[in-house]
N, C-alpha and C. Protein backbone atom coordinates (compact mmCIF):
# COMPACT_ATOMS: atom_id res chain seq x y z
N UNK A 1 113.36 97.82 103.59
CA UNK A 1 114.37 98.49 104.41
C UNK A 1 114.45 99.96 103.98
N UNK A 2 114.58 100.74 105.05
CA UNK A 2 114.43 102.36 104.24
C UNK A 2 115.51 102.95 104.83
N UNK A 3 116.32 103.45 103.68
CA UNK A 3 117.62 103.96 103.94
C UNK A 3 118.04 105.45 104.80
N UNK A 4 118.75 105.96 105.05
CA UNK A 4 118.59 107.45 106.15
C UNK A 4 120.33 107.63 105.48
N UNK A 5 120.43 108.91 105.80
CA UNK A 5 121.96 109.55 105.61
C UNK A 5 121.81 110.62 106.70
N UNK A 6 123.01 110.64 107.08
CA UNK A 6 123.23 111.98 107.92
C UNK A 6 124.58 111.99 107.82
N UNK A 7 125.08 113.50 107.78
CA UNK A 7 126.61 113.61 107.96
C UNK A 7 127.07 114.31 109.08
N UNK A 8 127.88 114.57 109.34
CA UNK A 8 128.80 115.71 110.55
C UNK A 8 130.32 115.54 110.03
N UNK A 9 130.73 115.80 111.35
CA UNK A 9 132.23 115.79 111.46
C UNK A 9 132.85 115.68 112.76
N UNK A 10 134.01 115.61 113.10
CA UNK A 10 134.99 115.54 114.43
C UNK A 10 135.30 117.34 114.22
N UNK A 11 134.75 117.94 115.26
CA UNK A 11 135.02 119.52 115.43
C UNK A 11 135.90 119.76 116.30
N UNK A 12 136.97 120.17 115.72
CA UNK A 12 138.20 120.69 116.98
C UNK A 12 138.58 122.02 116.66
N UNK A 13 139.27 122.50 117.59
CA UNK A 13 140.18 123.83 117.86
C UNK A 13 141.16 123.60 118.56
N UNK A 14 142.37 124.38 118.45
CA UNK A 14 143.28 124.35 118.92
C UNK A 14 143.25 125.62 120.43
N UNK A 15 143.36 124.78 121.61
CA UNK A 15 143.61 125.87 122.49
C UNK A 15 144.83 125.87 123.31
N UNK A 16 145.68 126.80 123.41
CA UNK A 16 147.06 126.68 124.26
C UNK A 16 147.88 125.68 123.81
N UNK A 17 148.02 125.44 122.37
CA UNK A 17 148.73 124.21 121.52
C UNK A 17 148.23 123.18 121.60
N UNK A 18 147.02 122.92 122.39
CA UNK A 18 146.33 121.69 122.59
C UNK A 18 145.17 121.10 121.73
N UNK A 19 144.67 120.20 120.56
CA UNK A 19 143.65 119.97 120.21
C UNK A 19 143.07 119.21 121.05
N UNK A 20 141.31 120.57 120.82
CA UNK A 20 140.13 119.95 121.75
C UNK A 20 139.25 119.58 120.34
N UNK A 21 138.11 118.64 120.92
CA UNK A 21 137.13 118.11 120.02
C UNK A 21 135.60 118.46 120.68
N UNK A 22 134.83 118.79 120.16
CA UNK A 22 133.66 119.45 120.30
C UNK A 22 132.61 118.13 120.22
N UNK A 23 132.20 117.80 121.65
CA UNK A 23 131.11 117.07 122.16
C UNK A 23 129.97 117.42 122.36
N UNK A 24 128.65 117.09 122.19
CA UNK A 24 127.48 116.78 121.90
C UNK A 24 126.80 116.13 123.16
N UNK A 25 126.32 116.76 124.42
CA UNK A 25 125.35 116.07 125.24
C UNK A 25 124.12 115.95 124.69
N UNK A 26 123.38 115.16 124.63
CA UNK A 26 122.01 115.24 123.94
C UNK A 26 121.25 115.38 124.36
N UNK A 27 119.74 115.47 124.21
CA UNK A 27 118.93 115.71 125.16
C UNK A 27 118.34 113.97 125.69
N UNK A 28 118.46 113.22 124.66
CA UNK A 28 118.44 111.38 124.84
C UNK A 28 119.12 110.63 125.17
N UNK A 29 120.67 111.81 126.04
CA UNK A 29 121.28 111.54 127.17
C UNK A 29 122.30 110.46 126.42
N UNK A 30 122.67 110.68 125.49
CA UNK A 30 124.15 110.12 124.74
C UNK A 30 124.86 111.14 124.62
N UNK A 31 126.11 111.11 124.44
CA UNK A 31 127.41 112.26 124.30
C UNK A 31 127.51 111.36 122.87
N UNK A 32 127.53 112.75 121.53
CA UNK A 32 127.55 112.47 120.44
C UNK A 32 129.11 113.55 119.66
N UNK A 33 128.94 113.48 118.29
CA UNK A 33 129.87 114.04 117.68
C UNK A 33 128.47 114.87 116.55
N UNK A 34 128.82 116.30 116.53
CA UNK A 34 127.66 116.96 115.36
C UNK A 34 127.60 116.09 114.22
N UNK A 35 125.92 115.97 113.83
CA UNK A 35 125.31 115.46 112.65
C UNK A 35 124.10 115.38 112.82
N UNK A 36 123.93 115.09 111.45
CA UNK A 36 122.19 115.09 111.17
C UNK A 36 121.98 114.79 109.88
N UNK A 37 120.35 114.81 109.40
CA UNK A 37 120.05 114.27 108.32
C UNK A 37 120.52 115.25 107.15
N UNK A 38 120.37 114.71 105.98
CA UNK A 38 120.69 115.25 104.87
C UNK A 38 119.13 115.92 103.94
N UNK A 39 119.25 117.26 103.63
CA UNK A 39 117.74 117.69 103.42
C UNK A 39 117.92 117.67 101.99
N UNK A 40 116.44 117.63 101.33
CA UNK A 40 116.54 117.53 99.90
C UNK A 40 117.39 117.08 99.05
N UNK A 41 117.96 118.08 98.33
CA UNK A 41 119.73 118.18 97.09
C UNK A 41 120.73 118.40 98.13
N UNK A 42 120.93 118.28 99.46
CA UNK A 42 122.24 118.86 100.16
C UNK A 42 123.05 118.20 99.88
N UNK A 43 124.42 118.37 99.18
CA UNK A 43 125.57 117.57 99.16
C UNK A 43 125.73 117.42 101.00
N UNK A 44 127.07 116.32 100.56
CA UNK A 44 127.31 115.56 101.94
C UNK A 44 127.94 117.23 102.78
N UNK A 45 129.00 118.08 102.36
CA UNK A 45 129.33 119.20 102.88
C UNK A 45 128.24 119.99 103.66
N UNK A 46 127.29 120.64 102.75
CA UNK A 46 126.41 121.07 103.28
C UNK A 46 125.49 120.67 103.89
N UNK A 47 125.33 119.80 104.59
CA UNK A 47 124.59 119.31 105.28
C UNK A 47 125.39 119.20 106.53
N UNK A 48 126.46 118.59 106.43
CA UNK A 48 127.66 118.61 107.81
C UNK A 48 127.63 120.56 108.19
N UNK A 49 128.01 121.11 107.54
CA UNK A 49 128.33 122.37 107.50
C UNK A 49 126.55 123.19 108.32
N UNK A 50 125.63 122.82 107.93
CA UNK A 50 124.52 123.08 108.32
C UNK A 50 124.09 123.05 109.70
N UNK A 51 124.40 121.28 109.82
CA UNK A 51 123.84 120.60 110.76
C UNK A 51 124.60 121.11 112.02
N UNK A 52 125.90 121.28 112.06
CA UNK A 52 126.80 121.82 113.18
C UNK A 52 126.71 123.46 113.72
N UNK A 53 126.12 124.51 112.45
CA UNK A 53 125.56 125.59 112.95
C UNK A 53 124.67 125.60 113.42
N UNK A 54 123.57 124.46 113.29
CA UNK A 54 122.30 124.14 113.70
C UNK A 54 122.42 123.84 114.81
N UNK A 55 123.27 122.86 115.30
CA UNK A 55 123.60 122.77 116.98
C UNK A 55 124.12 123.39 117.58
N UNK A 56 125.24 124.32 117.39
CA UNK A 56 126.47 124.71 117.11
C UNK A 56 126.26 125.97 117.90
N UNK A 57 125.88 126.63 116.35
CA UNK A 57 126.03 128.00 116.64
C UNK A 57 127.53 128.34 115.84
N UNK A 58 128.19 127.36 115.65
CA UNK A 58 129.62 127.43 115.09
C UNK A 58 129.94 127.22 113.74
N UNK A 59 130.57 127.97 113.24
CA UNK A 59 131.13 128.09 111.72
C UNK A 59 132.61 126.99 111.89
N UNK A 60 132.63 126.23 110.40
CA UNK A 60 134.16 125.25 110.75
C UNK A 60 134.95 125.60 109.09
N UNK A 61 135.51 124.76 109.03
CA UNK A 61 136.08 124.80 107.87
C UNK A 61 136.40 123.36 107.41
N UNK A 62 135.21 122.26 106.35
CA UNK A 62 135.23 120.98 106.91
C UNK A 62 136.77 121.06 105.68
N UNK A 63 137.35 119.26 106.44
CA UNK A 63 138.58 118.96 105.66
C UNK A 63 138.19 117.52 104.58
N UNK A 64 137.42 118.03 103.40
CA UNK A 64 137.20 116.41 102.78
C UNK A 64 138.43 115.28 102.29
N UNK A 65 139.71 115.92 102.71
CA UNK A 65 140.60 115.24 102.86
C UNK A 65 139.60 113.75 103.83
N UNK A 66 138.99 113.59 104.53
CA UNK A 66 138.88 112.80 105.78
C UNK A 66 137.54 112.58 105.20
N UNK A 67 137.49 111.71 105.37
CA UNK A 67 135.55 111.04 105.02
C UNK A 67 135.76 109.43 105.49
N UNK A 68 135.11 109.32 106.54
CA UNK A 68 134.47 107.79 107.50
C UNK A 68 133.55 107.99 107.15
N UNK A 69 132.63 106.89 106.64
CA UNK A 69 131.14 106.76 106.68
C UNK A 69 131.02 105.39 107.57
N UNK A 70 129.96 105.30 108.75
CA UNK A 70 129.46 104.67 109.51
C UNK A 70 128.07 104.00 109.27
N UNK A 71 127.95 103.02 109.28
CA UNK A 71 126.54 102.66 109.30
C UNK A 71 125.92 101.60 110.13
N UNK A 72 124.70 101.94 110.41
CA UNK A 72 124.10 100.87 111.40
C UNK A 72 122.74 101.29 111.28
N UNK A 73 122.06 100.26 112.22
CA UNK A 73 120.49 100.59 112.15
C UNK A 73 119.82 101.01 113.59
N UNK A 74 119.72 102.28 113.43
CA UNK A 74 119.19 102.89 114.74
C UNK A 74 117.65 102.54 115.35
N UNK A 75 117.07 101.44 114.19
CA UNK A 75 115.61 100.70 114.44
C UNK A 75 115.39 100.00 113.91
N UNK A 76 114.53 99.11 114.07
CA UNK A 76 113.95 98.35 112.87
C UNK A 76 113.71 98.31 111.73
N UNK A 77 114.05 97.83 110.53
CA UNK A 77 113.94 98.35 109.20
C UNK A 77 114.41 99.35 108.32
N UNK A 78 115.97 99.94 109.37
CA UNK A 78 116.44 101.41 109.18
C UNK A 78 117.53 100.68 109.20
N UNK A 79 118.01 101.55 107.88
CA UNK A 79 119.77 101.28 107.91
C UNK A 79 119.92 103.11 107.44
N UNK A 80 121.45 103.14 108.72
CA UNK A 80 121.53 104.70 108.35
C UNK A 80 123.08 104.81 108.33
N UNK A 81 123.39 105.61 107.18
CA UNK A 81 124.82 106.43 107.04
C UNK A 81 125.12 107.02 107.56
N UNK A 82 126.09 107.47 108.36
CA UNK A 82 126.66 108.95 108.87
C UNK A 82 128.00 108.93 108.07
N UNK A 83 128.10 109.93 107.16
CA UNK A 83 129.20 110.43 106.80
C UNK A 83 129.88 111.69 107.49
N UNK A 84 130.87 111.06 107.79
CA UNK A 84 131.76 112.42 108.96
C UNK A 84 132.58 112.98 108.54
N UNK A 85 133.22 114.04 108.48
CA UNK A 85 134.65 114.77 107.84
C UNK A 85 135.00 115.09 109.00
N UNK A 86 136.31 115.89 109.13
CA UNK A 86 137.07 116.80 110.03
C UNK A 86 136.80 117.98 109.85
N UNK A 87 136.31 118.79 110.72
CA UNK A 87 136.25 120.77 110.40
C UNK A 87 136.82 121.29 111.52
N UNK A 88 137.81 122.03 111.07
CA UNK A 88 137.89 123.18 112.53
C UNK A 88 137.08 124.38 112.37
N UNK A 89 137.32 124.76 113.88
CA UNK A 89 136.73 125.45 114.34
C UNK A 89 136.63 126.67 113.92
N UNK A 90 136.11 127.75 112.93
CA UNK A 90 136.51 129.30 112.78
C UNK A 90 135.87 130.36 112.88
N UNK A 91 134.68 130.32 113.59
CA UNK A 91 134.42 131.21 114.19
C UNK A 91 132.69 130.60 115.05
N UNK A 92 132.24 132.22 115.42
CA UNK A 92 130.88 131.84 116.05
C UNK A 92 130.90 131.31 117.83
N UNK A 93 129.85 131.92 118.56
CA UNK A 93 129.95 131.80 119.72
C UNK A 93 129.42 130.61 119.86
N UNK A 94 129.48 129.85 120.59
CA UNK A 94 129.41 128.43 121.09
C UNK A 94 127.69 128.26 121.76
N UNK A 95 126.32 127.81 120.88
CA UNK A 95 125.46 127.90 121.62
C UNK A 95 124.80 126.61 121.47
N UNK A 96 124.38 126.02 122.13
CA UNK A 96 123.44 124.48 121.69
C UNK A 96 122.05 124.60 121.20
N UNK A 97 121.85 124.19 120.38
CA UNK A 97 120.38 123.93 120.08
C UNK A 97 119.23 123.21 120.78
N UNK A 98 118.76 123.96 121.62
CA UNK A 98 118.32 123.28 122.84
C UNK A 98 117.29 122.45 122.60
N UNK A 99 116.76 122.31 121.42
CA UNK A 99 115.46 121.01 121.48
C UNK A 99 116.21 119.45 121.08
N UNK A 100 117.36 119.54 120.85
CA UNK A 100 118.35 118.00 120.85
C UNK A 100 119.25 118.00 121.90
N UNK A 101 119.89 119.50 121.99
CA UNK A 101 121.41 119.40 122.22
C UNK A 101 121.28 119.52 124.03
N UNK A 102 121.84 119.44 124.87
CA UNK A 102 121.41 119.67 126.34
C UNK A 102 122.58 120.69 126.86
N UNK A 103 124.11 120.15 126.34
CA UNK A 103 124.77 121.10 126.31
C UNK A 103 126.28 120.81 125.63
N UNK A 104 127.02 121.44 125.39
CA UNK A 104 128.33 121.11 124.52
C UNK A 104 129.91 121.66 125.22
N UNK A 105 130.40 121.04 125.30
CA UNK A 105 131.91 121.17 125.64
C UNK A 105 133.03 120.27 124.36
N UNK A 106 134.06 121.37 125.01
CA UNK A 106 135.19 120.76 124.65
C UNK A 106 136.08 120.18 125.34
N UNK A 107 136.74 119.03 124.61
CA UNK A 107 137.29 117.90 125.52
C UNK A 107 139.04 117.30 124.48
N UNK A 108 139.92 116.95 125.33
CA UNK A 108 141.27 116.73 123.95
C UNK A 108 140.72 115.52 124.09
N UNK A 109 141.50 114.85 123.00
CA UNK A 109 141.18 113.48 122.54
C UNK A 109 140.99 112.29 123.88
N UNK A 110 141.63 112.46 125.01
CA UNK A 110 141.01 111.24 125.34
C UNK A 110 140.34 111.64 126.47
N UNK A 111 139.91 112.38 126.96
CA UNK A 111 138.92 112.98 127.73
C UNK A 111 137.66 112.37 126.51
N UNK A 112 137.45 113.17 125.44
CA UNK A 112 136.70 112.98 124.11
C UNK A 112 136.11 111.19 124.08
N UNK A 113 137.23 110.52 124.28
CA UNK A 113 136.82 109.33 123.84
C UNK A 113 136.36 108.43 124.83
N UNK A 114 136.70 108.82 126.01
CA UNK A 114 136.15 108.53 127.10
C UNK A 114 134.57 108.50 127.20
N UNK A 115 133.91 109.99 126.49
CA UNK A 115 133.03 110.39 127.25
C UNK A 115 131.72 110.23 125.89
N UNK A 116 132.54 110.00 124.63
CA UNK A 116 131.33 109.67 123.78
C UNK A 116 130.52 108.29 123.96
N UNK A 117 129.60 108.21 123.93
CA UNK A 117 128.94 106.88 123.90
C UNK A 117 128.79 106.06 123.36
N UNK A 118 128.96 105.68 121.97
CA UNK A 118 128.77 104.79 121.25
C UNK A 118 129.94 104.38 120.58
N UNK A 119 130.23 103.60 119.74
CA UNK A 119 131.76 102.89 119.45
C UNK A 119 132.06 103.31 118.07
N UNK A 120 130.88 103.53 117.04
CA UNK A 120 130.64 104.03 116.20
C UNK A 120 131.38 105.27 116.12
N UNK A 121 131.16 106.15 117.34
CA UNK A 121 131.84 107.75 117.16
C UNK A 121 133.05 107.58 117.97
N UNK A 122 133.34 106.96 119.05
CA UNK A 122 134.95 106.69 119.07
C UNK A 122 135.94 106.08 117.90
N UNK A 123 135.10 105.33 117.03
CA UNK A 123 135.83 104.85 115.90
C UNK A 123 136.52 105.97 114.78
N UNK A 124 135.28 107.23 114.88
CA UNK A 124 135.76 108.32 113.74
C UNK A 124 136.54 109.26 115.19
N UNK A 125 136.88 109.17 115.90
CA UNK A 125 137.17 110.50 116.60
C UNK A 125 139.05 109.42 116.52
N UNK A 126 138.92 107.99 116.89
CA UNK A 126 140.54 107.47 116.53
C UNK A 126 140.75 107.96 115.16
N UNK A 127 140.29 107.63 113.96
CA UNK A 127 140.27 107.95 112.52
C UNK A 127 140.85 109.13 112.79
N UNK A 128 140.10 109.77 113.65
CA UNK A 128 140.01 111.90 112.91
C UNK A 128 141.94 112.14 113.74
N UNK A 129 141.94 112.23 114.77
CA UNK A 129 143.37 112.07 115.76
C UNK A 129 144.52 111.64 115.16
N UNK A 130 144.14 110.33 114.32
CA UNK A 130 145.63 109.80 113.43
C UNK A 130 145.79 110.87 112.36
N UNK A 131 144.10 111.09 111.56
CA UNK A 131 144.44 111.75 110.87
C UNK A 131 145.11 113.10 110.47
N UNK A 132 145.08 113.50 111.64
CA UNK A 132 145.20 115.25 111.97
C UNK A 132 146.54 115.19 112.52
N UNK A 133 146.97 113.98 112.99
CA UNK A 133 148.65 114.03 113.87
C UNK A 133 149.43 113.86 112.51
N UNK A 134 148.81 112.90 111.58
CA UNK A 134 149.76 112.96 110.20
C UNK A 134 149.65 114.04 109.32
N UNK A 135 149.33 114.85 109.52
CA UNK A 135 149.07 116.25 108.49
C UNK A 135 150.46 117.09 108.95
């Protein structure tokens, strides 16, 4: 069995008092939450922190207050981690990485949960929502 890690996070901003969460069209036609693999020595931060400028284009500020780790096997013989945090949003123009990403919006939470695809990332985007309403 050969193990995989990838981290991200639930990316929001606040617009007009409203929290939005930063969605992921892909190019393999799932609506995701930013992440990716973990390179070399990257702690779990830097790699979330990486991976979301990498799609992004966007700078956050992750909150390790919040850590879901998810796992499942995206193939045969693969078991993979995603460790997620919370980051807002703080700066950087909004651009997708066009050889994954197809295109990115923002959405409030249940627009958001509506429109992600898998149960896996509605599970951290409920997580991230409780967590951020109790702060």
């Amino acid at each position: 069995m050969i193990k995989e890690k990838s981290c991200g996070a639930a990316v929001y901003k606040y617009e007009n008092g409203k929290r939005l969460y930063l969605l992921e069209h892909m190019v393999q036609g799932h609506v995701s939450l930013p992440k990716g693999h973990v390179e070399q020595n990257e702690t779990e931060t830097e790699t979330a922190e990486r991976e979301i400028r990498e799609e992004t284009n966007l700078t956050v500020k992750l909150d390790t207050n919040f850590r879901k780790v998810i796992t499942f096997s995206p193939y045969e013989n693969i078991i993979k981690d995603v460790v997620f945090f919370v980051a807002e949003c703080i700066g950087g123009e909004m651009k997708n990485q066009e050889c994954e990403v197809n295109r990115l919006e923002w959405a409030d939470f249940e627009t958001a949960l509506q429109k992600v695809t898998y149960d896996t990332d509605k599970s951290v985007l409920i997580r991230a929502e409780d967590y951020l309403n109790g702060k």
